[in-house]
C-alpha atoms as a PDB file:
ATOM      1  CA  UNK A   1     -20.443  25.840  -9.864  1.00  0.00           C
ATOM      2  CA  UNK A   2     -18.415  23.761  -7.629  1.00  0.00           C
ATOM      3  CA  UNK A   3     -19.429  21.519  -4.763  1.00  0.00           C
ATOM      4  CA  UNK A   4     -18.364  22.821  -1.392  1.00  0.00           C
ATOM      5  CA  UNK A   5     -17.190  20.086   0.951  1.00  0.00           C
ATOM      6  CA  UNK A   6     -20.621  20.728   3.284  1.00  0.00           C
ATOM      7  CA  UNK A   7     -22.696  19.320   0.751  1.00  0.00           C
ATOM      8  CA  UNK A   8     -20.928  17.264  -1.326  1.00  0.00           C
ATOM      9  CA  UNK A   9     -22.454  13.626  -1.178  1.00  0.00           C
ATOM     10  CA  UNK A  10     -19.637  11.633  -0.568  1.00  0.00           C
ATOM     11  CA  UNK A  11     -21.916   8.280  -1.375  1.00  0.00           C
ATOM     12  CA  UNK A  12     -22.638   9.689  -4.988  1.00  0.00           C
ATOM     13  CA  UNK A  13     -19.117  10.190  -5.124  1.00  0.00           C
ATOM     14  CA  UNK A  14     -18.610   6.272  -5.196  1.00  0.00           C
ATOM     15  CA  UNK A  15     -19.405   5.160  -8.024  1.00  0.00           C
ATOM     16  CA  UNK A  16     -19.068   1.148  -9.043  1.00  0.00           C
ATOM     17  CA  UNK A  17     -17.411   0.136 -13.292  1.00  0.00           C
ATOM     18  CA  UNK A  18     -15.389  -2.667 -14.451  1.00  0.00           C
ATOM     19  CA  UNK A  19     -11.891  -3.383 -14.756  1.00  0.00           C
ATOM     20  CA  UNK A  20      -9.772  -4.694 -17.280  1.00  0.00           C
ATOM     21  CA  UNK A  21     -11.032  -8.372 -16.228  1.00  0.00           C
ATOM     22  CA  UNK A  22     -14.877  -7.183 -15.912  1.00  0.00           C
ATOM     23  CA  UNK A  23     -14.461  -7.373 -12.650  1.00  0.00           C
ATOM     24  CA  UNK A  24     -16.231  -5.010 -10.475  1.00  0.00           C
ATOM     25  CA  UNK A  25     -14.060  -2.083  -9.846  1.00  0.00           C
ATOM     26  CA  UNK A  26     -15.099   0.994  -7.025  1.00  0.00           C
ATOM     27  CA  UNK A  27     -14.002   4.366  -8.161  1.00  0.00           C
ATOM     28  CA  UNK A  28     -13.939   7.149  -5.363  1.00  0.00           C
ATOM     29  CA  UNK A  29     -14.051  11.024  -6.197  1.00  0.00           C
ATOM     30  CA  UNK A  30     -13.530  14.429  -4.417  1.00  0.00           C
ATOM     31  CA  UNK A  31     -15.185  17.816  -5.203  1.00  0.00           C
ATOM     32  CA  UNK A  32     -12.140  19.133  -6.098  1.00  0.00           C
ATOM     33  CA  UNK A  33     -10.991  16.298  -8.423  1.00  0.00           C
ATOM     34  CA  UNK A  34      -9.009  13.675  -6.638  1.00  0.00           C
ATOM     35  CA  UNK A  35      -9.685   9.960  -7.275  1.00  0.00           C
ATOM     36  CA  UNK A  36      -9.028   6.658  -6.719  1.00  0.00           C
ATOM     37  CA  UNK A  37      -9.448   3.010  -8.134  1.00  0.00           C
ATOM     38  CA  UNK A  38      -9.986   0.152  -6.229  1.00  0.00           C
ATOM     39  CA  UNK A  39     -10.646  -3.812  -7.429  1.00  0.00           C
ATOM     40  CA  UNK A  40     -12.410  -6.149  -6.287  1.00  0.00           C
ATOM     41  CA  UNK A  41      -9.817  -8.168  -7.503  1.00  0.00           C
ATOM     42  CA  UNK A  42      -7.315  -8.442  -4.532  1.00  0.00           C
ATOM     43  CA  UNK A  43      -8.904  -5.366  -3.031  1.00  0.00           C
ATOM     44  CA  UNK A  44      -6.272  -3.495  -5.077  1.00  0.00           C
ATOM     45  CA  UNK A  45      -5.356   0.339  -5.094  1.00  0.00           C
ATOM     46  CA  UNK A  46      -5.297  -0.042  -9.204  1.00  0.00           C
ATOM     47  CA  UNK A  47      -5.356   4.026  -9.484  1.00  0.00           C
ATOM     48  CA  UNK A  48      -4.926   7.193  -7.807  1.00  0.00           C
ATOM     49  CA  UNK A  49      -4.587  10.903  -8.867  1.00  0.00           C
ATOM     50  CA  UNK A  50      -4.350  14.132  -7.883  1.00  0.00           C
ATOM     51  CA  UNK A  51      -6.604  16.885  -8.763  1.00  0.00           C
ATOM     52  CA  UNK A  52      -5.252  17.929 -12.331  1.00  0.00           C
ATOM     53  CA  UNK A  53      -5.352  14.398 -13.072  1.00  0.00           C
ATOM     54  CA  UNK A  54      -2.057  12.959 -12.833  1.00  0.00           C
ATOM     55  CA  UNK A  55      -1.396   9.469 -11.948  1.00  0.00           C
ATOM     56  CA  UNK A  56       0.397   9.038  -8.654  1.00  0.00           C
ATOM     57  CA  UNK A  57       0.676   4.953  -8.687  1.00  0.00           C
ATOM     58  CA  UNK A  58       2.758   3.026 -11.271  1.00  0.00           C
ATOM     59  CA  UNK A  59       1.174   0.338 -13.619  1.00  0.00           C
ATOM     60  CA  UNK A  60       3.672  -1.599 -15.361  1.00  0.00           C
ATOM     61  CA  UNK A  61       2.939  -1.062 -19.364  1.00  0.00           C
ATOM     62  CA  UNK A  62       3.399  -4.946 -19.474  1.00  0.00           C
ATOM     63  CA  UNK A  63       1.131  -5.852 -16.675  1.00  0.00           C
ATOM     64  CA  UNK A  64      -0.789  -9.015 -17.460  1.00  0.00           C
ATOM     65  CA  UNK A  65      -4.108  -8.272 -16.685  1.00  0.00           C
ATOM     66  CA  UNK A  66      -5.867 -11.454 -15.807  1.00  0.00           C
ATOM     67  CA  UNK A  67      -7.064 -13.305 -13.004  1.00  0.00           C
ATOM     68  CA  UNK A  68      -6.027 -14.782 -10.707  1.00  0.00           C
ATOM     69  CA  UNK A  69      -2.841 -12.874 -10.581  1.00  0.00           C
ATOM     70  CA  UNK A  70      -2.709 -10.009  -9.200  1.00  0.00           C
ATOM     71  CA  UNK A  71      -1.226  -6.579 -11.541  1.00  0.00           C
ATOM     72  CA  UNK A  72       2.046  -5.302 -11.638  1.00  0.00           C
ATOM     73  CA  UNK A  73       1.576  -1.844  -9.627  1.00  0.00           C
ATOM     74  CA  UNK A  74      -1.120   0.052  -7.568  1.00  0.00           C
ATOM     75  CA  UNK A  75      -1.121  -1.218  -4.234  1.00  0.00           C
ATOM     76  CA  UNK A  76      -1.390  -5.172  -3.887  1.00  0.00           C
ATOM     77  CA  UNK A  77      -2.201  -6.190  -0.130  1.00  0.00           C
ATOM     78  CA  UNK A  78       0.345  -9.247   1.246  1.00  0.00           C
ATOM     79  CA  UNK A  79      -1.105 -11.078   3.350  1.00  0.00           C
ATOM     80  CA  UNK A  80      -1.059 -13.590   5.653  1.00  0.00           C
ATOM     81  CA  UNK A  81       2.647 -13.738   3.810  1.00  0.00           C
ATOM     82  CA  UNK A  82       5.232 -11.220   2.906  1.00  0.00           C
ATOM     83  CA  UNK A  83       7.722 -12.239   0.222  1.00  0.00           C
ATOM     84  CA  UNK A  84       8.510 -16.094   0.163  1.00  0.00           C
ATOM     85  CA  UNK A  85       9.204 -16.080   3.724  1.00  0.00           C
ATOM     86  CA  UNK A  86       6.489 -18.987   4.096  1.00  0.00           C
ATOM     87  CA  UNK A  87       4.816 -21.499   2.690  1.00  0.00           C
ATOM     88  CA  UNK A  88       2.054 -19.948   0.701  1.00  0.00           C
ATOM     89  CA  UNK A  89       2.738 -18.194  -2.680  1.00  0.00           C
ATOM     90  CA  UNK A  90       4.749 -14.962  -3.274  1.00  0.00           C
ATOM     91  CA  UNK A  91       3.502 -12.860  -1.127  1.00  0.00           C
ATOM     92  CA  UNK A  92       0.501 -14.848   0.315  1.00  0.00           C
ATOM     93  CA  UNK A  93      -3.426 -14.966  -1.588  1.00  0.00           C
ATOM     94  CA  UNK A  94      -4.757 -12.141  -0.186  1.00  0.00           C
ATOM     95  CA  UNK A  95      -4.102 -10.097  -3.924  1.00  0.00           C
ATOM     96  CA  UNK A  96      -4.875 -13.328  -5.150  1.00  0.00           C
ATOM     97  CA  UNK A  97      -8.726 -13.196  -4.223  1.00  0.00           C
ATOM     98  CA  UNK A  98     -12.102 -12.083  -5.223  1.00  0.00           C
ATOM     99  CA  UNK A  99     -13.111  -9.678  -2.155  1.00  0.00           C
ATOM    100  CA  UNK A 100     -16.868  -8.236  -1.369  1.00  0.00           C
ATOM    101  CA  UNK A 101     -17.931  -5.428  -0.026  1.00  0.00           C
ATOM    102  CA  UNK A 102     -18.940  -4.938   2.826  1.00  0.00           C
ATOM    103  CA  UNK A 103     -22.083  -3.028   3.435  1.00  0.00           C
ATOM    104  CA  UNK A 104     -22.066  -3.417   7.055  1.00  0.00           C
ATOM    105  CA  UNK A 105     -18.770  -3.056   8.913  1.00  0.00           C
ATOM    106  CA  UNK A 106     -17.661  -2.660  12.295  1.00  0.00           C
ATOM    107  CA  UNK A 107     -17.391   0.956  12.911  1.00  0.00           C
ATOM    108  CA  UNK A 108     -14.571   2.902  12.931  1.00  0.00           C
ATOM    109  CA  UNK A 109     -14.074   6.201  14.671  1.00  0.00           C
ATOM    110  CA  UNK A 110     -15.405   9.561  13.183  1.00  0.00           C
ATOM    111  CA  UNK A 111     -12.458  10.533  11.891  1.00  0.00           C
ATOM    112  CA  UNK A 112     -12.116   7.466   9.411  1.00  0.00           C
ATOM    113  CA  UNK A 113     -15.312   8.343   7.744  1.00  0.00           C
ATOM    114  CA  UNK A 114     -15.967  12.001   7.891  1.00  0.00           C
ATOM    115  CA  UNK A 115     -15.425  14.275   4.867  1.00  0.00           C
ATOM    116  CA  UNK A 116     -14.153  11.512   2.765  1.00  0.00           C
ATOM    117  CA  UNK A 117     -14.892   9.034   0.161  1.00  0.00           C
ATOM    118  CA  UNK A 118     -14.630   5.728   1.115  1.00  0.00           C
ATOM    119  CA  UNK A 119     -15.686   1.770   0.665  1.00  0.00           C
ATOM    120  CA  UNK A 120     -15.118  -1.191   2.812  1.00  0.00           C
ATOM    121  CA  UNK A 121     -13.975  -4.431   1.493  1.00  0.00           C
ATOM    122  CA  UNK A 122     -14.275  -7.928   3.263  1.00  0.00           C
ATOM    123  CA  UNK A 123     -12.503 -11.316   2.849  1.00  0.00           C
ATOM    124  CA  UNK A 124     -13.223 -14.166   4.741  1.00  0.00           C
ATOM    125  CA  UNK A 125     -11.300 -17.662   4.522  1.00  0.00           C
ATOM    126  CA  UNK A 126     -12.518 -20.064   2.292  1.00  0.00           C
ATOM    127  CA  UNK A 127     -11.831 -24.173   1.847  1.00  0.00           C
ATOM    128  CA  UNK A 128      -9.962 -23.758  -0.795  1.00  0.00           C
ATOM    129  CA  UNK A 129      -7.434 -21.634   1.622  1.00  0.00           C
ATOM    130  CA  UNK A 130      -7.728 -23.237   4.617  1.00  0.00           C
ATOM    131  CA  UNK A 131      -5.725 -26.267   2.663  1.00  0.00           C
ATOM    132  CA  UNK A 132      -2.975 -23.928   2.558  1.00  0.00           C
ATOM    133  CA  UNK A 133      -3.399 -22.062   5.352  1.00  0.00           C
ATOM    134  CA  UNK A 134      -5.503 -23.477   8.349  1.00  0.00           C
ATOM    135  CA  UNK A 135      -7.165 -20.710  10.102  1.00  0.00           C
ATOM    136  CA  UNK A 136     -10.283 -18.848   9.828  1.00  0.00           C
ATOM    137  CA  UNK A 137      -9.744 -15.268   9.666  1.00  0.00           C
ATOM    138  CA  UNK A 138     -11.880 -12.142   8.208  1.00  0.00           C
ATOM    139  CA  UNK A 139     -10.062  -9.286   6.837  1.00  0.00           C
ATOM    140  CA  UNK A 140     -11.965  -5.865   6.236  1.00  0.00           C
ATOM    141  CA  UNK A 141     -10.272  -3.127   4.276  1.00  0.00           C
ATOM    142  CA  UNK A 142     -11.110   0.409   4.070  1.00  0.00           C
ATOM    143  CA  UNK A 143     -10.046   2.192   1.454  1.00  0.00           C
ATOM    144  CA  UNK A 144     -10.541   6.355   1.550  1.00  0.00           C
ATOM    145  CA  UNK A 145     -10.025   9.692   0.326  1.00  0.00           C
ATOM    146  CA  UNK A 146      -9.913  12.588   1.635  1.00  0.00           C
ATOM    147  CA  UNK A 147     -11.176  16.160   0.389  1.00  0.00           C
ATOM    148  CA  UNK A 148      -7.930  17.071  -0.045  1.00  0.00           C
ATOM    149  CA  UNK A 149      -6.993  14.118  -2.019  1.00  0.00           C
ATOM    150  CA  UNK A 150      -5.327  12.075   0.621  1.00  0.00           C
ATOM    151  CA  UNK A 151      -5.690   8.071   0.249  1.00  0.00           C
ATOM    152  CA  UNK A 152      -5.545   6.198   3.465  1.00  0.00           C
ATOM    153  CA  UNK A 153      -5.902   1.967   3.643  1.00  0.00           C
ATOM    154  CA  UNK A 154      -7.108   0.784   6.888  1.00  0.00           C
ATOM    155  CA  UNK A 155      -6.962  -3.044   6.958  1.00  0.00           C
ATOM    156  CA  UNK A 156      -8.372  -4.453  10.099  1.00  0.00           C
ATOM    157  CA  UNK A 157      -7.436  -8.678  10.329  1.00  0.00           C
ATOM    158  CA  UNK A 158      -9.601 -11.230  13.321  1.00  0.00           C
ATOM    159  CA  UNK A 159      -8.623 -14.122  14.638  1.00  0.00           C
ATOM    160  CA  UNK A 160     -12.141 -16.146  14.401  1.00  0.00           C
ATOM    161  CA  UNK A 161     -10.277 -19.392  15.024  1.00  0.00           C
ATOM    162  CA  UNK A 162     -10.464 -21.509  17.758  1.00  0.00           C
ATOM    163  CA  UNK A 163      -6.330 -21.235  18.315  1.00  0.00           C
ATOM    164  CA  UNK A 164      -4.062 -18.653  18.054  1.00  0.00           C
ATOM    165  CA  UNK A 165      -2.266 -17.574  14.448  1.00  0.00           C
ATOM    166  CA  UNK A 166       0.532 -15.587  13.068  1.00  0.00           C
ATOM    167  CA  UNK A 167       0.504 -13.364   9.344  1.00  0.00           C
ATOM    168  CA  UNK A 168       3.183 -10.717   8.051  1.00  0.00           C
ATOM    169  CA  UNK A 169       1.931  -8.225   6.193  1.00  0.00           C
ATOM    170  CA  UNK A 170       2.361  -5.354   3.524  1.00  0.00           C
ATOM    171  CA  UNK A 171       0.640  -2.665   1.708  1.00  0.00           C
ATOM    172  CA  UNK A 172       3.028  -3.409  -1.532  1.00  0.00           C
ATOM    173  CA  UNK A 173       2.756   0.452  -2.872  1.00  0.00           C
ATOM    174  CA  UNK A 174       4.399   1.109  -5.849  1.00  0.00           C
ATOM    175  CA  UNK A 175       5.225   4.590  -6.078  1.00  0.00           C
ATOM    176  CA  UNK A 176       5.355   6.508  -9.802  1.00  0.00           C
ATOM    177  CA  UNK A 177       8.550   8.894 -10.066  1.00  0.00           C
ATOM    178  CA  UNK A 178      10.282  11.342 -12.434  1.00  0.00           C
ATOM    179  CA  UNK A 179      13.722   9.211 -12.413  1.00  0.00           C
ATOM    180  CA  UNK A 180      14.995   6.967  -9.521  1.00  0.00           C
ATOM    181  CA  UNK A 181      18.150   8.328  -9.952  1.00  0.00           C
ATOM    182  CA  UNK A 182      16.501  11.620  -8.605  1.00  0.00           C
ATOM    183  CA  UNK A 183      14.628  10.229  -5.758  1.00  0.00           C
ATOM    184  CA  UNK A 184      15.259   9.847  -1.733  1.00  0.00           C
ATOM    185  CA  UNK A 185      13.749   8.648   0.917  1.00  0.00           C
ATOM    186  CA  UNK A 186      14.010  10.468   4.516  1.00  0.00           C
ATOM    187  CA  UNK A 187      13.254   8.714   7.849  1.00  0.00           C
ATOM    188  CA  UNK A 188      15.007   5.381   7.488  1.00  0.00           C
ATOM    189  CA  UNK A 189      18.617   6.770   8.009  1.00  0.00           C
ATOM    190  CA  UNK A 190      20.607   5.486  10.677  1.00  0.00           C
ATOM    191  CA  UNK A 191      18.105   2.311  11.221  1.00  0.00           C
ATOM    192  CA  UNK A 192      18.841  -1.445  11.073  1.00  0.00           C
ATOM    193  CA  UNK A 193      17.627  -3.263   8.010  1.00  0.00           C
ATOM    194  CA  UNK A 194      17.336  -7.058   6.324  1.00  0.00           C
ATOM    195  CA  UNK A 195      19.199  -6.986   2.798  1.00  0.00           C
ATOM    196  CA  UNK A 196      17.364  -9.366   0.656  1.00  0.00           C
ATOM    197  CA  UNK A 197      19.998  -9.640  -2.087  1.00  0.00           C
ATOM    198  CA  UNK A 198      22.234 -10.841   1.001  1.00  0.00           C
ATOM    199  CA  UNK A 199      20.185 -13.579   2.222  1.00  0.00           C
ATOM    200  CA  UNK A 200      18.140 -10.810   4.702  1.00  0.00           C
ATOM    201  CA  UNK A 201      21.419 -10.298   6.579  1.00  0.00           C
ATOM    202  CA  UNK A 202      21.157  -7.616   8.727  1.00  0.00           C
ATOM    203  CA  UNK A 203      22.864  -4.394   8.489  1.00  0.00           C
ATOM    204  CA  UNK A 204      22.713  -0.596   9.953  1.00  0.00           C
ATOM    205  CA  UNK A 205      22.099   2.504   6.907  1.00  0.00           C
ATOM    206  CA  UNK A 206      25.080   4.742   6.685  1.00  0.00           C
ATOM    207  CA  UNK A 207      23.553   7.655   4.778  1.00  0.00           C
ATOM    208  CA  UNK A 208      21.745  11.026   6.174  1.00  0.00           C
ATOM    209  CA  UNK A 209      19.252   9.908   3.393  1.00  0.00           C
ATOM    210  CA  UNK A 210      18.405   6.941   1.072  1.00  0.00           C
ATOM    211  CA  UNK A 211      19.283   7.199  -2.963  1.00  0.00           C
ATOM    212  CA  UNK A 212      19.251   4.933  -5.623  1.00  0.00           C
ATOM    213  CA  UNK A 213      21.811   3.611  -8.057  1.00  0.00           C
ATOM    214  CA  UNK A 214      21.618   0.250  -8.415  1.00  0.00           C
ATOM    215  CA  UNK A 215      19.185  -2.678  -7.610  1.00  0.00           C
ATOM    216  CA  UNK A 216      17.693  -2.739  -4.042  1.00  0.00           C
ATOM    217  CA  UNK A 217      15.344  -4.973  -1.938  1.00  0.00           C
ATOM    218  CA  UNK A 218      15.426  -4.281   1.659  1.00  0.00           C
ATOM    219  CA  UNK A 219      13.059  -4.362   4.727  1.00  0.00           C
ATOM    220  CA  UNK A 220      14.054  -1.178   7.478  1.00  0.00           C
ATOM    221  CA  UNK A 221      13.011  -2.421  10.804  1.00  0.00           C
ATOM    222  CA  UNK A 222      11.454  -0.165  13.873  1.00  0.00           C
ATOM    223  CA  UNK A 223      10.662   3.045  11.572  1.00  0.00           C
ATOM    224  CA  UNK A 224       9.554   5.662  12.467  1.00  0.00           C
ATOM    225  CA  UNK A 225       5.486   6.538  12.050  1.00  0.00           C
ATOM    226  CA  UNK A 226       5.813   9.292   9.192  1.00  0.00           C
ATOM    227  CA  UNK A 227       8.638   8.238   5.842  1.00  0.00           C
ATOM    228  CA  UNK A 228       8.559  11.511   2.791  1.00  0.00           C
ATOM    229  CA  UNK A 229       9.861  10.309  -0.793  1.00  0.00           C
ATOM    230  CA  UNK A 230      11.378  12.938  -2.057  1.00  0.00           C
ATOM    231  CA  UNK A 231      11.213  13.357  -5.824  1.00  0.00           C
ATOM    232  CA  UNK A 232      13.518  16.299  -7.173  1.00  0.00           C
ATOM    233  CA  UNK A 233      12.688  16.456 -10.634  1.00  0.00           C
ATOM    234  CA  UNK A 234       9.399  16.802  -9.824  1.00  0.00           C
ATOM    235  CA  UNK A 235       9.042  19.171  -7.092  1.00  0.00           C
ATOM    236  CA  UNK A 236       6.919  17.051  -4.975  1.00  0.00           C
ATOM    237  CA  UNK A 237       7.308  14.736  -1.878  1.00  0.00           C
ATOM    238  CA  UNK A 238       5.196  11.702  -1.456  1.00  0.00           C
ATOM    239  CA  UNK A 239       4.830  11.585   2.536  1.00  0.00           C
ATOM    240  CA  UNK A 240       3.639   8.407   4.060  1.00  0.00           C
ATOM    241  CA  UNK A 241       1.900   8.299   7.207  1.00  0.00           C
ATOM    242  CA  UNK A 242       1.679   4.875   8.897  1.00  0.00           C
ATOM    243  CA  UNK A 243       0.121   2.757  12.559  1.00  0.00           C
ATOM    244  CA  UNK A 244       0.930  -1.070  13.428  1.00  0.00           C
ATOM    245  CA  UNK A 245       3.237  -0.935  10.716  1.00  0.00           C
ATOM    246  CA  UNK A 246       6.444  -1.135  11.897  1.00  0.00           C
ATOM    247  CA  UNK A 247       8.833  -1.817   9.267  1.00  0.00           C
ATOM    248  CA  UNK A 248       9.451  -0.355   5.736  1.00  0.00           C
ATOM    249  CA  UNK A 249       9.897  -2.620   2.760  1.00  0.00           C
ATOM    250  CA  UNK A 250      12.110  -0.244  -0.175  1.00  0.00           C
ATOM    251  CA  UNK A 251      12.086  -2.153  -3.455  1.00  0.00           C
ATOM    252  CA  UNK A 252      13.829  -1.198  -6.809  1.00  0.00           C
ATOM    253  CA  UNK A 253      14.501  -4.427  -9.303  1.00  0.00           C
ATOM    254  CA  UNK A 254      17.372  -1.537 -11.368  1.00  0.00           C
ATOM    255  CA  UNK A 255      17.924  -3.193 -14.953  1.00  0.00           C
ATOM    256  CA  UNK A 256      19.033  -6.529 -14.671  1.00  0.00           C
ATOM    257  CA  UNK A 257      15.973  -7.661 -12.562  1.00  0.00           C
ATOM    258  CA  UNK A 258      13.825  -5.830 -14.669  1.00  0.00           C
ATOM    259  CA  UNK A 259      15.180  -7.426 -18.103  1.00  0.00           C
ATOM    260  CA  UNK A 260      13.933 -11.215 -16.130  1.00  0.00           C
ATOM    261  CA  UNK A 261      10.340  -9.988 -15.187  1.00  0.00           C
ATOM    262  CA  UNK A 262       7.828 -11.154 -17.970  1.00  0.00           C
ATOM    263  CA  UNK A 263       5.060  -8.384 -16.251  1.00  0.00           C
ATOM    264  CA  UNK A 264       7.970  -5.762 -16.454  1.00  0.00           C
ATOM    265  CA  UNK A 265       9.090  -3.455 -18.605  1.00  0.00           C
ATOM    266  CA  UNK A 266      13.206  -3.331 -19.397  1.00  0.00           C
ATOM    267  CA  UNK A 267      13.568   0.439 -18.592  1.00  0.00           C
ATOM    268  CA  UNK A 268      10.088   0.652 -16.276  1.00  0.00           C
ATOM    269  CA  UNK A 269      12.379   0.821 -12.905  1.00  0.00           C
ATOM    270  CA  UNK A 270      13.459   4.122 -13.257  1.00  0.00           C
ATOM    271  CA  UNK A 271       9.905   4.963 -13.027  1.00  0.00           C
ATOM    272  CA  UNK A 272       8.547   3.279 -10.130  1.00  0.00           C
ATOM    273  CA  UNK A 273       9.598   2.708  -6.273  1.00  0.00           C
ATOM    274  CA  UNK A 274       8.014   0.735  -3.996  1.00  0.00           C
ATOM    275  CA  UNK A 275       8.426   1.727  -0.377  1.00  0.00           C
ATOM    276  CA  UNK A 276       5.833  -0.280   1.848  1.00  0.00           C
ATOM    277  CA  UNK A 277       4.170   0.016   5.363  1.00  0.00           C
ATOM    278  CA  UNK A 278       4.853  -3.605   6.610  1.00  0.00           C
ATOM    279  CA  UNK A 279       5.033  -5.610   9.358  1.00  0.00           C
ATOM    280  CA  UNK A 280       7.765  -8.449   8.260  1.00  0.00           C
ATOM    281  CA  UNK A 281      10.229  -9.391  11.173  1.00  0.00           C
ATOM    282  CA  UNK A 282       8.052  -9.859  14.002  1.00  0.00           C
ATOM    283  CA  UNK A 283       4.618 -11.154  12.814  1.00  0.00           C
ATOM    284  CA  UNK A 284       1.378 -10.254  13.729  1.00  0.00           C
ATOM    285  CA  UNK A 285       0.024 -13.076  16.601  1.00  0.00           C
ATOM    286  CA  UNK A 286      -3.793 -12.877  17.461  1.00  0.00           C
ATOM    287  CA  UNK A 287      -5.257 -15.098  19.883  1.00  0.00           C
ATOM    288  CA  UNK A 288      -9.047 -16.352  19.101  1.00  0.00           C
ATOM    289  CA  UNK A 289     -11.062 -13.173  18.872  1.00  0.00           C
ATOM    290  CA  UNK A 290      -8.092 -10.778  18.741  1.00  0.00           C
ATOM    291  CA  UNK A 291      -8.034  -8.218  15.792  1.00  0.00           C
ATOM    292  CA  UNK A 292      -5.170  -6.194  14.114  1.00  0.00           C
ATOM    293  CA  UNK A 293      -5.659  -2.889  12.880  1.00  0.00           C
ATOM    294  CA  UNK A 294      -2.839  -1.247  10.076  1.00  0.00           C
ATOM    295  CA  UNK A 295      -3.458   1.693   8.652  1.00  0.00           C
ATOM    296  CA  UNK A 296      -1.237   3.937   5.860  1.00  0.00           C
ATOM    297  CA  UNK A 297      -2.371   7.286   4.576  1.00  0.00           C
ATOM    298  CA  UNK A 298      -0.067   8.742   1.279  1.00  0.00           C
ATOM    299  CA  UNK A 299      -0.312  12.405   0.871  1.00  0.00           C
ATOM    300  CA  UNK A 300       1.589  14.202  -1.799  1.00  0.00           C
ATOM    301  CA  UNK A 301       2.962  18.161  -1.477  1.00  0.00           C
ATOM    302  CA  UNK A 302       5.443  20.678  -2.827  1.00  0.00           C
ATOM    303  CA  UNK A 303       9.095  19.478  -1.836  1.00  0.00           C
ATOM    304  CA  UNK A 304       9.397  22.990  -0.545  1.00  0.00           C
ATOM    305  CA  UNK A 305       6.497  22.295   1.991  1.00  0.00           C
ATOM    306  CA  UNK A 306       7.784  19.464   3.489  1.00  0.00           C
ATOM    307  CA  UNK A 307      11.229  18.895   5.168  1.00  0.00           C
ATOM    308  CA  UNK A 308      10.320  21.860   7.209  1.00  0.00           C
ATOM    309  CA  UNK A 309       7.429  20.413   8.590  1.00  0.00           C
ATOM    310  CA  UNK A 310       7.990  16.126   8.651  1.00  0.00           C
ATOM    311  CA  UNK A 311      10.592  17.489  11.202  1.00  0.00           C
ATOM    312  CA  UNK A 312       8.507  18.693  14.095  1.00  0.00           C
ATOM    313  CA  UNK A 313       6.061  15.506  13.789  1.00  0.00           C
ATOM    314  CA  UNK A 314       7.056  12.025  13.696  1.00  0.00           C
ATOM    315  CA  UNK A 315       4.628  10.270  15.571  1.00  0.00           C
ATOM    316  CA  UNK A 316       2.444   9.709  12.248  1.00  0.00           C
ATOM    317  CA  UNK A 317      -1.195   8.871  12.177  1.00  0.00           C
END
């Protein structure tokens, strides 16, 4: 007999393995099947399916799996760097770390906890970081899901510095899909976006919706709360629900890219798509004692369900 929602134990549903590196690993469960995988490692999405199972994030098949890098797919969290926009490494050390838990947080509303499996994650700076990057910062992470299989990231950053600082940031989701050639993305049309294949010029999208044919690496700027990926062959639409994100990274590496990735399979990118809550152009700023709170919740339902309804709500989370 099933669990109802009423009594299912959501803290038995958490349950704490290893990963590929023997690395502690936190696996979170729903009554009705649902699950997610999260590393310590980075504080990495590494896994999450629906209730009959299937996988929802891509993995590359030629991921090197071994610390300190980070792995090709889940969700890897940039930070205090997006890209190579900086100084730091690709994408800043944030992936790059060994996070804790963090049995004692600072609580979050009702909502954020109710009903749903869940574990928070802490990093603080360290010495070794402060070389690179001089501020002390701590940066708790809740990862969740919901009964209905919903996975929501809520990363919350402080300034515990004695001077102000400045981070961009992105939840780097890679997406798993039938065919890229099949896919589109609704919500970005008609907004302004930085081309990274043209030295992050700016230019405005033309189309009522966004497709794929060829290689593309952009960041969408101002969009709106609430983004669906639309995947045809599959009937389903993944629908991403963001706050204090305000732009949209969309990144495809098509075949040439791909062929130059050692971590990357050769015909992998028609599988994947990574469309990311972000905040890029204008970086976070936090004065001493400020905090920054992002959160992104990915839901996936019928294609049939959904243009219908993303239309009458676009104010997201």
């Amino acid at each position: 007999m099933g669990h109802s929602a009423a009594v299912w134990d959501y803290r038995a549903a958490t349950e704490i393995t290893k990963d590929w590196n023997g690395v502690d690993q936190i696996v979170l469960r729903t009554p009705r099947g649902a699950s997610a995988r999260v590393s310590l490692h980075g504080a990495q999405v590494t896994s999450w399916r629906n209730e009959q199972g299937e996988e929802l994030l891509f993995t590359s098949s030629k991921a090197i799996f071994k610390a300190p890098k980070s792995i090709r797919g889940g969700i890897p969290m940039c930070f205090p760097q997006f890209g190579n926009c900086g100084s730091l490494e690709q994408h800043g050390f944030a992936r790059n770390r060994m996070w804790a838990i963090d049995d004692n947080p600072p609580p979050l509303s009702a909502n954020d906890s109710s009903g749903k499996s869940f574990i928070d994650l802490v990093l603080k700076s360290s010495e070794e970081d402060m070389k690179s990057w001089p501020h002390s910062f701590e940066f708790r992470l809740r990862v969740s899901l919901a009964t209905d299989g919903d996975l929501t990231l809520i990363s919350r950053v402080r300034n515990i510095n004695g001077k102000p600082f400045s981070f961009s940031f992105a939840y780097h989701t890679y997406l798993l899909v039938s065919d890229i050639s099949e896919i589109r993305i609704e919500g970005l049309e008609t907004l302004d976006y930085l081309d990274y294949l043209f030295k992050k010029e700016r230019f405005t999208e033309q189309g009522d919706a966004i497709t794929f044919e060829s290689e593309v690496d952009r960041v969408y700027l101002s969009s709106p709360n609430i983004i669906a990926v639309l995947d045809h062959e599959k009937k389903r639409t993944f629908v991403i629900r963001k706050d204090g994100l305000p732009d949209v990274a969309v990144w495809n590496p098509w075949e040439k890219k791909s062929k130059s990735m050692v971590d990357f399979g050769d015909e992998e990118y028609k599988q994947m798509l990574c469309v990311d809550g972000a905040v890029i152009e204008k970086p976070v700023s936090l004065k001493p004692g400020e905090e920054w709170t992002g959160r992104l919740q990915l839901s996936v339902v019928p294609s049939s369900f959904c243009s219908d309804r993303l239309d009458l709500d676009r104010s997201g989370l």
